[in-house]
Protein backbone atom coordinates (compact mmCIF):
# COMPACT_ATOMS: atom_id res chain seq x y z
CA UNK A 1 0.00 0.00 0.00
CA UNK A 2 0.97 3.49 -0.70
CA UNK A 3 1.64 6.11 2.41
CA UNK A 4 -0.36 8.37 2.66
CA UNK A 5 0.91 11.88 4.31
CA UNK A 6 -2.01 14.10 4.27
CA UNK A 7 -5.97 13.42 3.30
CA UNK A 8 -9.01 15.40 3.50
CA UNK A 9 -12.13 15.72 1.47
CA UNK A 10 -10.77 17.38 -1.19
CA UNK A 11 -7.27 16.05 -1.91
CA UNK A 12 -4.17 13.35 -0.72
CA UNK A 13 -0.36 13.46 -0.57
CA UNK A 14 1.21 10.37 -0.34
CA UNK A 15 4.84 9.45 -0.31
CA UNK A 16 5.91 8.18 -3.61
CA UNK A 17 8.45 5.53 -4.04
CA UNK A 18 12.05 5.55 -5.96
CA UNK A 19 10.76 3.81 -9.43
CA UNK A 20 7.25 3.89 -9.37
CA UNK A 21 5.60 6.10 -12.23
CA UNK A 22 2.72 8.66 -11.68
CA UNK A 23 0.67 6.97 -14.06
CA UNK A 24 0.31 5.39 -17.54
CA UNK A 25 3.00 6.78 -20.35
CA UNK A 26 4.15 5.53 -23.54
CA UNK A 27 8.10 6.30 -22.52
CA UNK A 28 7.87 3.89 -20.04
CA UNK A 29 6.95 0.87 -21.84
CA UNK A 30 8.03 -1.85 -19.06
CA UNK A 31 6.56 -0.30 -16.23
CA UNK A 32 3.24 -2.48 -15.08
CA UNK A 33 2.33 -0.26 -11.75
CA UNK A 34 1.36 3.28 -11.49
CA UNK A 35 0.71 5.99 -8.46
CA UNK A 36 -2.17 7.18 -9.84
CA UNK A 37 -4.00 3.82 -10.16
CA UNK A 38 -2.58 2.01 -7.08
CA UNK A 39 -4.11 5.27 -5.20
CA UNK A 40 -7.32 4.83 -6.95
CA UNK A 41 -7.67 1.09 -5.55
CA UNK A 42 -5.98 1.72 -2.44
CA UNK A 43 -8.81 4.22 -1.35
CA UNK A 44 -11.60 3.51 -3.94
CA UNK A 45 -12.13 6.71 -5.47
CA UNK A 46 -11.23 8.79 -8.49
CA UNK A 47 -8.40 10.55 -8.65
CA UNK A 48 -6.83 13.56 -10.38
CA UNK A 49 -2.93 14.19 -10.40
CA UNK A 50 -1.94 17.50 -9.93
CA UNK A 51 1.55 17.67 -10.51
CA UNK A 52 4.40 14.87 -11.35
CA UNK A 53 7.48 13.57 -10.16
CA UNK A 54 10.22 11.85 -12.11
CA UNK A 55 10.05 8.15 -12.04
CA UNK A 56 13.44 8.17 -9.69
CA UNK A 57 12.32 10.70 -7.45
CA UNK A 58 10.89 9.69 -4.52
CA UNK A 59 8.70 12.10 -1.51
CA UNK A 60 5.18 14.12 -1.96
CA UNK A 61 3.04 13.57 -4.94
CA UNK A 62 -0.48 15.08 -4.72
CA UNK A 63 -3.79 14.12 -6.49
CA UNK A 64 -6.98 16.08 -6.22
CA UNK A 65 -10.34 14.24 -5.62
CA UNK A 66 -11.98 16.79 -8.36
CA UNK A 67 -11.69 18.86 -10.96
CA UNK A 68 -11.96 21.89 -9.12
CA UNK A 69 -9.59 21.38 -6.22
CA UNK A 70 -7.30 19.88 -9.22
CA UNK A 71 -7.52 23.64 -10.93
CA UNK A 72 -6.93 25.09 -7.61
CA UNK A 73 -4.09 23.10 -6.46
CA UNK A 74 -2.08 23.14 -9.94
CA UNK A 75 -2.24 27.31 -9.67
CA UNK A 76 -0.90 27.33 -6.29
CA UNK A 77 2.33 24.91 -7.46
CA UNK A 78 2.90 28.58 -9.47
CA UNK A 79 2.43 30.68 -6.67
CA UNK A 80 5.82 32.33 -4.86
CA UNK A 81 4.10 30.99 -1.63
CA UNK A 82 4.02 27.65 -2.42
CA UNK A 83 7.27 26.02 -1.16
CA UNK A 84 8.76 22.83 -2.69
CA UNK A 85 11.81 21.36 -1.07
CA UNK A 86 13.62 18.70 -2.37
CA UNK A 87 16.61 17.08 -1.09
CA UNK A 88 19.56 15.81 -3.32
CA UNK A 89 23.45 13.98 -2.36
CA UNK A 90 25.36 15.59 -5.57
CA UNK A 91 28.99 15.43 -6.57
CA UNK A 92 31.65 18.39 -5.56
CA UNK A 93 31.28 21.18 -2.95
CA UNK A 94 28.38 22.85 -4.17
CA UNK A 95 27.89 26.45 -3.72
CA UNK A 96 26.51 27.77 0.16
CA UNK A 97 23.68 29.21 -2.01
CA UNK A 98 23.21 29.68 -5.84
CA UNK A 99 20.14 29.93 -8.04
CA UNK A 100 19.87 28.64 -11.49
CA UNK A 101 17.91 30.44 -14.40
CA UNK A 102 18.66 28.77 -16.99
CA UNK A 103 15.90 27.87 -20.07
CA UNK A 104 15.37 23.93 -20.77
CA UNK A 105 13.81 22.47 -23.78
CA UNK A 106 11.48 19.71 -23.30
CA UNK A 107 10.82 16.13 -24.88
CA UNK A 108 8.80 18.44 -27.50
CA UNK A 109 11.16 20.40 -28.47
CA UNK A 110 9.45 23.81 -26.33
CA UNK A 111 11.94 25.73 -24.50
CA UNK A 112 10.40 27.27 -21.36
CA UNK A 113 12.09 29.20 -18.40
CA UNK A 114 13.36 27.10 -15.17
CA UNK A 115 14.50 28.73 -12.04
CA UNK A 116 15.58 26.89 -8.80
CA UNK A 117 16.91 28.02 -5.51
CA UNK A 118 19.51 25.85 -4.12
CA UNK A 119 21.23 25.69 -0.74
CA UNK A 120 24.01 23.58 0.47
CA UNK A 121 23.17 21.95 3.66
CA UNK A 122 26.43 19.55 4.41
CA UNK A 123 29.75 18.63 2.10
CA UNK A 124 31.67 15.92 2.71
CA UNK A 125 35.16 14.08 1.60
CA UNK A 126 35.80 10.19 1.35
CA UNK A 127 38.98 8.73 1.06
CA UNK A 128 37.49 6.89 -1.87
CA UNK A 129 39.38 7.61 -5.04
CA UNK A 130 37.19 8.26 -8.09
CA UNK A 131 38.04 9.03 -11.47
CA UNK A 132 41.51 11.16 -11.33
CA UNK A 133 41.53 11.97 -8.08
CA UNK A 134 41.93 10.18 -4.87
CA UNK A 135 39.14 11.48 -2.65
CA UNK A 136 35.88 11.70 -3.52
CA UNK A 137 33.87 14.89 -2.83
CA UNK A 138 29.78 15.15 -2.14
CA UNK A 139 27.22 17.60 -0.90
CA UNK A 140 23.87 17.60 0.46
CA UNK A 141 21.86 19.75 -0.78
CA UNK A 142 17.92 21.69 -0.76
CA UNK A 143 16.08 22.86 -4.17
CA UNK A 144 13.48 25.01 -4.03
CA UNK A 145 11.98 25.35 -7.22
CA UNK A 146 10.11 28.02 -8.78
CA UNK A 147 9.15 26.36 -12.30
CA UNK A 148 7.74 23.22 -12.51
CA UNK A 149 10.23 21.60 -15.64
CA UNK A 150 10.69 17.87 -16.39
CA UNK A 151 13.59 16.93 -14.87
CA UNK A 152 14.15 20.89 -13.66
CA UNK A 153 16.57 19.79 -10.39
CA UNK A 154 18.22 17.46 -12.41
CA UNK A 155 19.46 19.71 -15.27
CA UNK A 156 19.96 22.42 -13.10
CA UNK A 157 22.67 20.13 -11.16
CA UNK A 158 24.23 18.95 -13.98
CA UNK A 159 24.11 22.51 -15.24
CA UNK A 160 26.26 23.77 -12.44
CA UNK A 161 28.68 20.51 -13.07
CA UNK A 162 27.54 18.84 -9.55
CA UNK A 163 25.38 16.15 -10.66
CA UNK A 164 23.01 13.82 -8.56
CA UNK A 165 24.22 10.79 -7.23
CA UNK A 166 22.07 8.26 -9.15
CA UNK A 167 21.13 10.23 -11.88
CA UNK A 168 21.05 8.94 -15.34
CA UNK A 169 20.72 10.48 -18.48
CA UNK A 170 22.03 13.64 -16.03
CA UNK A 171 24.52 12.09 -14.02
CA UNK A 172 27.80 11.31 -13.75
CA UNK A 173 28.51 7.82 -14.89
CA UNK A 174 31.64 7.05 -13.42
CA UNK A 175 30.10 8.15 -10.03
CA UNK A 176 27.08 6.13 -10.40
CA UNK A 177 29.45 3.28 -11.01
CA UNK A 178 31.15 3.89 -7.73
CA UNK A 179 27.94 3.85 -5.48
CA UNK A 180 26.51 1.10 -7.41
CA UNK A 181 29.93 -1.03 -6.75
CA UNK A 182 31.48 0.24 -3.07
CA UNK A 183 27.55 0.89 -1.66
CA UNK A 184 25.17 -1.33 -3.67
CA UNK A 185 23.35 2.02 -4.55
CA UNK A 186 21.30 1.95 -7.37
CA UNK A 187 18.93 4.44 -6.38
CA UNK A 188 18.55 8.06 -7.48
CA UNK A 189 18.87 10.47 -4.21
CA UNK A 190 16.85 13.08 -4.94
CA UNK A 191 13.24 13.57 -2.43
CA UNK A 192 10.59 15.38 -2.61
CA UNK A 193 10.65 16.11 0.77
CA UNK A 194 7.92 18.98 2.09
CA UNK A 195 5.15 21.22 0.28
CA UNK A 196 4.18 23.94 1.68
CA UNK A 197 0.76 25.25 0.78
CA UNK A 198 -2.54 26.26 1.49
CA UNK A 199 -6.00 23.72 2.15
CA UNK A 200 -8.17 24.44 -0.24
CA UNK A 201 -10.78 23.80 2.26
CA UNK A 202 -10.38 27.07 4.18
CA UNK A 203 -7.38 28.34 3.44
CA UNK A 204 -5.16 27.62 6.16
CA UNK A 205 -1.68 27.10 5.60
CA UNK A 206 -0.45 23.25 5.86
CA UNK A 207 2.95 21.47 5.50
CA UNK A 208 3.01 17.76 4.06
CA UNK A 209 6.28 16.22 4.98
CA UNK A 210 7.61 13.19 3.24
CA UNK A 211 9.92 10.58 5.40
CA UNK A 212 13.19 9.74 3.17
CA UNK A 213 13.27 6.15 2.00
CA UNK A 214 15.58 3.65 3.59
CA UNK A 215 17.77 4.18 0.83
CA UNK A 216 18.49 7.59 0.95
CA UNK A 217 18.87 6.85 5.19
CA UNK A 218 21.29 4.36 4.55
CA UNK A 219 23.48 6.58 2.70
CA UNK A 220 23.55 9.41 4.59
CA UNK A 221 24.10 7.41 7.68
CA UNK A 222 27.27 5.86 6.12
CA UNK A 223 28.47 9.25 5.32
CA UNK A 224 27.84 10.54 8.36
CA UNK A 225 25.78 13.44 7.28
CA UNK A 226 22.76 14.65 9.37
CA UNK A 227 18.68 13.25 7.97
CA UNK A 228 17.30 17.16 7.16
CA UNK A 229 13.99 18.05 9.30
């Protein structure tokens, strides 16, 4: 069963696992579950998504119980007061704070402004040898993002040459190799981890907090580097 974070009448969060697709797509031919339908037999109603989440990404994915409260919630995701955080391990010491506003061009071909916020929250060096030197540098790090791009986080981290651990086509491959080798990782660490927005019920301003998956624990803990609240 899916966990749920946050129901009411109107709409759910629930906390969406590493590989498991929003819903039915024709890019992901293999894939034989989806959020959107699991939800819908999980709690017996219909269902709209609001927003999406890579298939890799993990944390808070929300689906309105109508059209209305869909409308509602998918103009909020635009509004400056609507907080997304995610949290991402990258490669390199990444910058204390930096934001990225830099255009992307989708699977269409449509080029579209993308602007994130990032923060570094922890850096850390390993006497692990990768590539041509022989320590291996990483940073944990917050997005906040203000556009709502496919893959936005992703290309903005490769963009600033400190890609996400786990990340493929955006990655670094010889890093992925390492964790996938030395720490069995095959994951991609990058969570959804808190939304930050307003009921649509009366207006009242909520938080909907995602718990990291085992994963993502695991690695931090063997890099000693602190869970973010």
């Amino acid at each position: 069963m899916l966990e749920i974070l946050y129901q009411d009448d109107y709409f759910v969060a629930i906390n969406k696992p590493h590989g498991l697709l929003v819903h039915r797509t024709g890019i992901a031919t293999d894939a034989t579950e989806f959020a959107l339908q699991l939800l819908r037999d999980q709690l017996g109603q219909y269902l709209y998504p609001v927003h999406r989440l890579d298939r890799k990404t993990s944390g808070v994915l929300l689906f309105a119980f109508d059209k209305q409260t869909n409308t509602q919630l998918q103009a909020q995701l635009h509004e400056p007061s609507t907080q997304k955080k995610y949290i991402a391990l990258v490669r390199g010491y990444f910058p204390d704070r930096v934001t990225v506003d830099h255009p992307l061009t989708n699977d269409r071909g449509k080029t579209q402004e993308a602007i994130t916020d990032f923060e570094c929250l922890e850096q850390i060096e390993l006497p692990v040898p990768l590539g041509n030197f022989q320590t291996s540098r990483y940073s944990l790090i917050a997005a906040y993002p203000r556009t709502g791009r496919m893959h936005q986080i992703r290309k903005h981290c490769n963009h600033l040459r400190h890609p996400i651990v786990g990340d493929r086509p955006h990655g670094c491959n010889k890093q992925n190799r390492l964790f996938k080798e030395k720490w069995q990782l095959t994951n991609m660490l990058l969570h959804a981890q808190s939304f930050g927005l307003k009921r649509t019920s009366d207006n009242q301003n909520i938080l909907i907090k995602a718990p990291f998956s085992s994963e993502f624990q695991r690695i931090l803990t063997t890099f000693a580097l602190q869970l973010p609240h």
